[in-house]
N, C-alpha and C. Protein backbone atom coordinates (compact mmCIF):
# COMPACT_ATOMS: atom_id res chain seq x y z
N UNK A 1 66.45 19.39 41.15
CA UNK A 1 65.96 18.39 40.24
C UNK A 1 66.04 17.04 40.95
N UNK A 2 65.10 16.51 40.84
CA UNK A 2 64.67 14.95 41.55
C UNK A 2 64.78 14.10 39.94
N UNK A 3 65.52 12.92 40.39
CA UNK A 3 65.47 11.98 39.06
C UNK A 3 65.38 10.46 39.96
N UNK A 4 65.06 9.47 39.81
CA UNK A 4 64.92 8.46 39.80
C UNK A 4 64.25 7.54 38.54
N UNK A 5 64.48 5.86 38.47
CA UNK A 5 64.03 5.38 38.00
C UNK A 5 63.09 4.13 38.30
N UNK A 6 62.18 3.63 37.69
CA UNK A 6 60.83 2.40 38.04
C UNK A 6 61.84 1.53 37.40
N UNK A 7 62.25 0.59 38.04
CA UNK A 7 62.57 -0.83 37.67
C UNK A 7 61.67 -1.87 36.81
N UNK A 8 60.50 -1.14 37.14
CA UNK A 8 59.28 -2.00 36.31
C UNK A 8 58.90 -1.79 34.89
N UNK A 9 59.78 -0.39 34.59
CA UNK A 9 60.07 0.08 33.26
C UNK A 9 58.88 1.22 32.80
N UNK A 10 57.54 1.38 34.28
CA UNK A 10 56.36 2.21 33.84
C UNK A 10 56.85 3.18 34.26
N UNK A 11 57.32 4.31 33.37
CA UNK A 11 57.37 5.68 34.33
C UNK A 11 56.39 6.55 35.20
N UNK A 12 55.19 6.10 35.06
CA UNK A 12 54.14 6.81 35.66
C UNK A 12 54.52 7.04 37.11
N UNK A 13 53.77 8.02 37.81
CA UNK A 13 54.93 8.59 39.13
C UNK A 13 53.56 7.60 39.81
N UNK A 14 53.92 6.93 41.24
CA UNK A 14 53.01 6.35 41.74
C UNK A 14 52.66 7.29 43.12
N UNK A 15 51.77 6.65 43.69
CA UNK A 15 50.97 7.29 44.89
C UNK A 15 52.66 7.98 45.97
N UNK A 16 53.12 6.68 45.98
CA UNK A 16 54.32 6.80 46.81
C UNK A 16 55.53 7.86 46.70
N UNK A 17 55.52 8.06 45.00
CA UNK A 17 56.07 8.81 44.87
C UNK A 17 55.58 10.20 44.60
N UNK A 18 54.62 10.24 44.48
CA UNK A 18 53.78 12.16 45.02
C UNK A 18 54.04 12.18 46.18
N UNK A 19 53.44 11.65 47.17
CA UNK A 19 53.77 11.52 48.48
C UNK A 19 54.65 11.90 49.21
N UNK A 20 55.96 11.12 48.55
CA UNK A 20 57.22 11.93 48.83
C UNK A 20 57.64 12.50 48.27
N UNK A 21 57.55 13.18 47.00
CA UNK A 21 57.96 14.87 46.33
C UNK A 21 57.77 15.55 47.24
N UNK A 22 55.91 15.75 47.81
CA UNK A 22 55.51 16.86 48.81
C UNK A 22 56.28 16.66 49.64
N UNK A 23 56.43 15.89 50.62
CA UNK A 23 57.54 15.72 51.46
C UNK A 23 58.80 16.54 51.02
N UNK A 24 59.55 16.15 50.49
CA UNK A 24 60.96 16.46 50.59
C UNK A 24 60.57 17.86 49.85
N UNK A 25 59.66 18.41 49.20
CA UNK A 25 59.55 19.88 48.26
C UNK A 25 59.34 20.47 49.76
N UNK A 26 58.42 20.53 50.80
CA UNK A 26 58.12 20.69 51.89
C UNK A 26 59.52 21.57 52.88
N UNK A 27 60.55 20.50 52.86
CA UNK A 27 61.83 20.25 53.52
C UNK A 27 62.56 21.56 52.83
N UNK A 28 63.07 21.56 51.54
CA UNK A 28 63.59 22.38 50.57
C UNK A 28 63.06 23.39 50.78
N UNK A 29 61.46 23.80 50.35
CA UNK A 29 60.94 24.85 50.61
C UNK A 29 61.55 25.70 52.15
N UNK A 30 61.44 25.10 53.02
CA UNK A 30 61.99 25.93 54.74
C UNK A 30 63.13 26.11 54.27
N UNK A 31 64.51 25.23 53.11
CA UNK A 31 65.58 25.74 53.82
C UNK A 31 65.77 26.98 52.57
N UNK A 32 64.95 27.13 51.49
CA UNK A 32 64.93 28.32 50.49
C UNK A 32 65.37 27.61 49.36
N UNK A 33 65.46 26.61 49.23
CA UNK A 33 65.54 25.75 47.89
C UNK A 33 64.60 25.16 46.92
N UNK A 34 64.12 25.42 45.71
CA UNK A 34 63.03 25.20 45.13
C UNK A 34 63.78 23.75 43.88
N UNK A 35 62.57 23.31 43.92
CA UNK A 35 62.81 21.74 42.79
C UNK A 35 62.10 22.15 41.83
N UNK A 36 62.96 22.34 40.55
CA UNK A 36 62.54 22.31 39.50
C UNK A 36 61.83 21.13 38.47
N UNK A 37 62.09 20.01 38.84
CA UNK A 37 61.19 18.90 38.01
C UNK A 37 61.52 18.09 39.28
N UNK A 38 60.66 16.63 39.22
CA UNK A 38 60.58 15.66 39.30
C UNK A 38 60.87 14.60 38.42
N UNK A 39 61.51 13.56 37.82
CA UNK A 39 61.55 13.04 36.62
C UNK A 39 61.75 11.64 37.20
N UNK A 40 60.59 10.41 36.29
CA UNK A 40 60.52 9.34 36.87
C UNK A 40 60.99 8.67 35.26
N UNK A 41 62.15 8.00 35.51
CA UNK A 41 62.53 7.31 34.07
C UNK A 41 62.18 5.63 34.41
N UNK A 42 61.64 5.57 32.72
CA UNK A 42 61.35 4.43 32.69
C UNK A 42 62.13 3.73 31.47
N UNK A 43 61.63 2.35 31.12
CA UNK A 43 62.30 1.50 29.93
C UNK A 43 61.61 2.24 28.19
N UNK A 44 60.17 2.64 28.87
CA UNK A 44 60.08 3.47 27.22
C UNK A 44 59.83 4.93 27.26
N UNK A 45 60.39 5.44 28.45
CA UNK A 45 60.50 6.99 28.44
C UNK A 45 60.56 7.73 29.70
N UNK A 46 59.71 8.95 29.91
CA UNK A 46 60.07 9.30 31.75
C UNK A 46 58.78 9.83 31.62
N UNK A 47 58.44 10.77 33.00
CA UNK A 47 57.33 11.46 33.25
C UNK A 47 58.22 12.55 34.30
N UNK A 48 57.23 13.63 34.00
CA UNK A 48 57.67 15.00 34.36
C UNK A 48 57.11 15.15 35.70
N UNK A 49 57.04 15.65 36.76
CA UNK A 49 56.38 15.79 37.95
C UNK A 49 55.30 17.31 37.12
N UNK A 50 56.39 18.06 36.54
CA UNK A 50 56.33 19.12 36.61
C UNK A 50 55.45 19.26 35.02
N UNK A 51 55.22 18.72 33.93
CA UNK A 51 54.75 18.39 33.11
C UNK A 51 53.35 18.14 33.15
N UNK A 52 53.41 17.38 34.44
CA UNK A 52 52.05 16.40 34.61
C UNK A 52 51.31 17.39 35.81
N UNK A 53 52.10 18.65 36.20
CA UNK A 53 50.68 18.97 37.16
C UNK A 53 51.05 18.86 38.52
N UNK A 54 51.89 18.59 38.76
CA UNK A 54 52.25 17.62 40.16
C UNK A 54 53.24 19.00 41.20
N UNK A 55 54.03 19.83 40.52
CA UNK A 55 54.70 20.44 41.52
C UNK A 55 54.05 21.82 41.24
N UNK A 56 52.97 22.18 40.77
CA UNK A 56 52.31 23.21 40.62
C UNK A 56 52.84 24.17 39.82
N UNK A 57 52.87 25.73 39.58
CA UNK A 57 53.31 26.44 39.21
C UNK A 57 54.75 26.49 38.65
């Protein structure tokens, strides 16, 4: 599970941060470790990586 938060209070996941999910899911994947969400918290709620489409299956 990946959690971070936007200081800017938008949870929407940005370019930067797809970017580096694949990345580090990439990394995990070789060593046999799978990420179950992504979660970007914000000031009026979060966003799912995994909700939204983003870590596939």
């Amino acid at each position: 599970m990946l959690v971070h938060n936007h200081p800017s209070g938008d949870p929407k996941p940005s370019r930067d941060d797809i970017e580096m999910t694949k990345e580090i899911r990439k990394a995990t994947e070789a060593l046999g470790i799978s990420i179950h969400d992504h979660l970007v918290i914000g000031r009026k709620g979060h966003a799912s990586f995994r909700s939204l489409g983003l870590l596939g299956p």
